[in-house]
N, C-alpha and C. Protein backbone atom coordinates (compact mmCIF):
# COMPACT_ATOMS: atom_id res chain seq x y z
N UNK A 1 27.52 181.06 -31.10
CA UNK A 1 27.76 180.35 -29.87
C UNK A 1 29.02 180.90 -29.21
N UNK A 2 28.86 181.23 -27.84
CA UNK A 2 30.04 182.06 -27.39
C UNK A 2 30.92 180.39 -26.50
N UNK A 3 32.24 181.11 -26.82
CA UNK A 3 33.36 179.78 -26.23
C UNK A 3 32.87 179.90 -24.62
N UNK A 4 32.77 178.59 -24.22
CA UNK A 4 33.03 178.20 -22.86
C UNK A 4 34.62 178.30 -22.25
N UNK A 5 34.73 178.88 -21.01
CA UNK A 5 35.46 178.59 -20.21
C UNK A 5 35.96 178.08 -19.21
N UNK A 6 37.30 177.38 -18.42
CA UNK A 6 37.12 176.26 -17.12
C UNK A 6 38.23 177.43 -16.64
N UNK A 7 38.01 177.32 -15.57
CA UNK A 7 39.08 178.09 -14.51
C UNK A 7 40.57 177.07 -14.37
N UNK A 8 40.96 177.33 -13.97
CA UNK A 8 42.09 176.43 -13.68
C UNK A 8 41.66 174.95 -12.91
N UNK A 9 41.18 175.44 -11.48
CA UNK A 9 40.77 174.49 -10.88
C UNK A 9 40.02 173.17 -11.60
N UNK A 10 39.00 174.17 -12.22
CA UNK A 10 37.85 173.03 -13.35
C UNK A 10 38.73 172.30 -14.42
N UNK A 11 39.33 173.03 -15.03
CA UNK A 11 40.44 171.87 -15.67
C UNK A 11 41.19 171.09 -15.19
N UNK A 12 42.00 171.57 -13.83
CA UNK A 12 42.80 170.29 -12.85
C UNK A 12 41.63 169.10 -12.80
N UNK A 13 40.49 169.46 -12.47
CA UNK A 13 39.68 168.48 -11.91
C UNK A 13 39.04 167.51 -13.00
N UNK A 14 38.73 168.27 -14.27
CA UNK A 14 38.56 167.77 -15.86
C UNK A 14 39.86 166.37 -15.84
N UNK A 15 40.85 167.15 -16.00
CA UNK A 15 42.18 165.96 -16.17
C UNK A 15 42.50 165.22 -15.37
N UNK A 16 42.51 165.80 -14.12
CA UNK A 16 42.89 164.43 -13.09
C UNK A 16 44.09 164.86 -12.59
N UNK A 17 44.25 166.25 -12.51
CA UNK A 17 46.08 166.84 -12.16
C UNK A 17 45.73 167.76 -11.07
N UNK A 18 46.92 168.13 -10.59
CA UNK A 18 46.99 168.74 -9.47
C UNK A 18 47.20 170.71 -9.97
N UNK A 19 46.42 171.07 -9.79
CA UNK A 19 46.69 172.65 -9.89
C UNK A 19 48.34 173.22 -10.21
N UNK A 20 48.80 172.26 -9.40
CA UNK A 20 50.25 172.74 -9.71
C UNK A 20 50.73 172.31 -11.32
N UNK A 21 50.20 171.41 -11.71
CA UNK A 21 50.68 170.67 -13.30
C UNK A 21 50.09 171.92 -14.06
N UNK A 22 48.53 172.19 -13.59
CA UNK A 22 48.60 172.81 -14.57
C UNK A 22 49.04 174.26 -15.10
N UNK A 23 49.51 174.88 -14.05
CA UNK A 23 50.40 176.20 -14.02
C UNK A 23 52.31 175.88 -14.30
N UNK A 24 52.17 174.99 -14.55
CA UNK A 24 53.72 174.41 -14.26
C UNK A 24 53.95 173.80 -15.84
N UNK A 25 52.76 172.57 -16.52
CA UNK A 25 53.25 171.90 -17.35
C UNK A 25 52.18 171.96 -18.63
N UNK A 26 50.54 173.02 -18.14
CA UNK A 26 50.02 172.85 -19.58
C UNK A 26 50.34 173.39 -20.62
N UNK A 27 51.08 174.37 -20.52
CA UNK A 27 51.26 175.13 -21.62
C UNK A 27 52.46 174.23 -22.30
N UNK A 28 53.33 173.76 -21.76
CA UNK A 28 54.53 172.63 -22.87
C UNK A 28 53.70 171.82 -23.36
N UNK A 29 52.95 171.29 -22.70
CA UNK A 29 51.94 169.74 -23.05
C UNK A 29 50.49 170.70 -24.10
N UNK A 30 50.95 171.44 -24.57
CA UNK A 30 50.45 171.93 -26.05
C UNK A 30 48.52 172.65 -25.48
N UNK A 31 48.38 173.09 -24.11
CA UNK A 31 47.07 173.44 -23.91
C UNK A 31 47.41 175.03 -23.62
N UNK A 32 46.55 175.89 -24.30
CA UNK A 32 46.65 177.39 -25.02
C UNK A 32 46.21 177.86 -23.71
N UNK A 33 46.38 178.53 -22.49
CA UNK A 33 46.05 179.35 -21.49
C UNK A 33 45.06 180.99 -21.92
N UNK A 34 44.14 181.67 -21.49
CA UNK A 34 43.63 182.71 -22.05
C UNK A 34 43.68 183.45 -20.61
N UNK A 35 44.20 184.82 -20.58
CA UNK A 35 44.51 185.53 -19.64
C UNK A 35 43.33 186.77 -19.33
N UNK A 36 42.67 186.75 -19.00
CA UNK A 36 41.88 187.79 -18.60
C UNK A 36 41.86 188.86 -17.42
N UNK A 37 42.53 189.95 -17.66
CA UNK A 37 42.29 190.94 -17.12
C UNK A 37 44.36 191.05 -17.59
N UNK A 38 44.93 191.77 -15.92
CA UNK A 38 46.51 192.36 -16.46
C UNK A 38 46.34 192.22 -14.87
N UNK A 39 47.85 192.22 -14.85
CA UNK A 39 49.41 192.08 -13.39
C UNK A 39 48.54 190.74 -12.80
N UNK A 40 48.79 190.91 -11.24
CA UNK A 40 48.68 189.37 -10.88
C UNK A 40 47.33 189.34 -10.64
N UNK A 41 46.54 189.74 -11.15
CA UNK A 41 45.06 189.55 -10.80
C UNK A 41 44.53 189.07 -11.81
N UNK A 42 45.17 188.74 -13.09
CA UNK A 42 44.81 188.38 -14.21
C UNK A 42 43.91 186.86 -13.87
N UNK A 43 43.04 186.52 -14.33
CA UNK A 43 42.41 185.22 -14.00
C UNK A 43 42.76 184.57 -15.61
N UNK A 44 43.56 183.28 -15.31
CA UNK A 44 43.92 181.87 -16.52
C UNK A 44 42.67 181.38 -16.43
N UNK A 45 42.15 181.29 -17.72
CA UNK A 45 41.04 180.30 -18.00
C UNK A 45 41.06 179.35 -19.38
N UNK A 46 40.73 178.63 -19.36
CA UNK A 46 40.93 177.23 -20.46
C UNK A 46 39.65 176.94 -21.41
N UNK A 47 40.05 176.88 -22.74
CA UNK A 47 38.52 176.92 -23.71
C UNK A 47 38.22 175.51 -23.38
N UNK A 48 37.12 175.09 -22.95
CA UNK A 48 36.25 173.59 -22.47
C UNK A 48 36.86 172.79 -23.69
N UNK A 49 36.21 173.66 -24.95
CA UNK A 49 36.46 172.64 -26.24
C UNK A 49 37.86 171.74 -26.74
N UNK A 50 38.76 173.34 -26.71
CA UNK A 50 40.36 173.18 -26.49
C UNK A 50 40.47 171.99 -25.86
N UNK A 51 39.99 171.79 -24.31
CA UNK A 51 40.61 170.71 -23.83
C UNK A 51 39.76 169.58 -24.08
N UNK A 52 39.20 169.72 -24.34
CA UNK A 52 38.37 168.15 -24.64
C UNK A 52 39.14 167.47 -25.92
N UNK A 53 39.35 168.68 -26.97
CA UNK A 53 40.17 168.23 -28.19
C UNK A 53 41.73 167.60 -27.63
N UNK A 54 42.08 167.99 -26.78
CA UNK A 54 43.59 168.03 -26.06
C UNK A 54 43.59 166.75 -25.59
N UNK A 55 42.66 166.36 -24.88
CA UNK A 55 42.02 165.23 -23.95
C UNK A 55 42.20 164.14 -24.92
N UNK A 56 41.22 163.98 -26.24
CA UNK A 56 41.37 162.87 -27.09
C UNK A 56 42.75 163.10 -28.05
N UNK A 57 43.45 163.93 -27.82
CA UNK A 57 44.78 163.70 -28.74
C UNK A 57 45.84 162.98 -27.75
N UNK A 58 45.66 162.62 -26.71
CA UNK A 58 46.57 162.24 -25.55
C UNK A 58 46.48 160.63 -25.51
N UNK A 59 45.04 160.08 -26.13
CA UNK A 59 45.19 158.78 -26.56
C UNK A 59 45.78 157.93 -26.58
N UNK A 60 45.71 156.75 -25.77
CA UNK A 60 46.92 155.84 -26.47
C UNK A 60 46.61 154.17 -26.71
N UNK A 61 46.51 153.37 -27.48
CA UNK A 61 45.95 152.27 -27.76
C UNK A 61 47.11 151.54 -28.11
């Protein structure tokens, strides 16, 4: 089974954040970025699974 990927956008929209959080604050807040290609054309993309796992560790009851 090959990993799924979300673009940036698809993950802002997954979480509920603004594009800017997530170039700004996912990587402190423990979500792994995957860089594809090199210089500024590189496209950030996010493993679906990664964040879904990310998603239920953020929990709070």
């Amino acid at each position: 089974m090959t990993a799924q990927f979300m673009s940036v956008r698809e993950t802002a929209n997954y979480l509920n954040v603004s594009i800017s959080w997530i170039y700004r604050h996912a990587t402190r807040s423990g979500l792994t970025p995957y860089r594809f290609g090199a210089g500024t054309n590189a496209k950030i993309r996010f493993k679906r699974s990664e964040v879904e796992a990310w998603t239920k560790q953020q929990r709070t009851f």
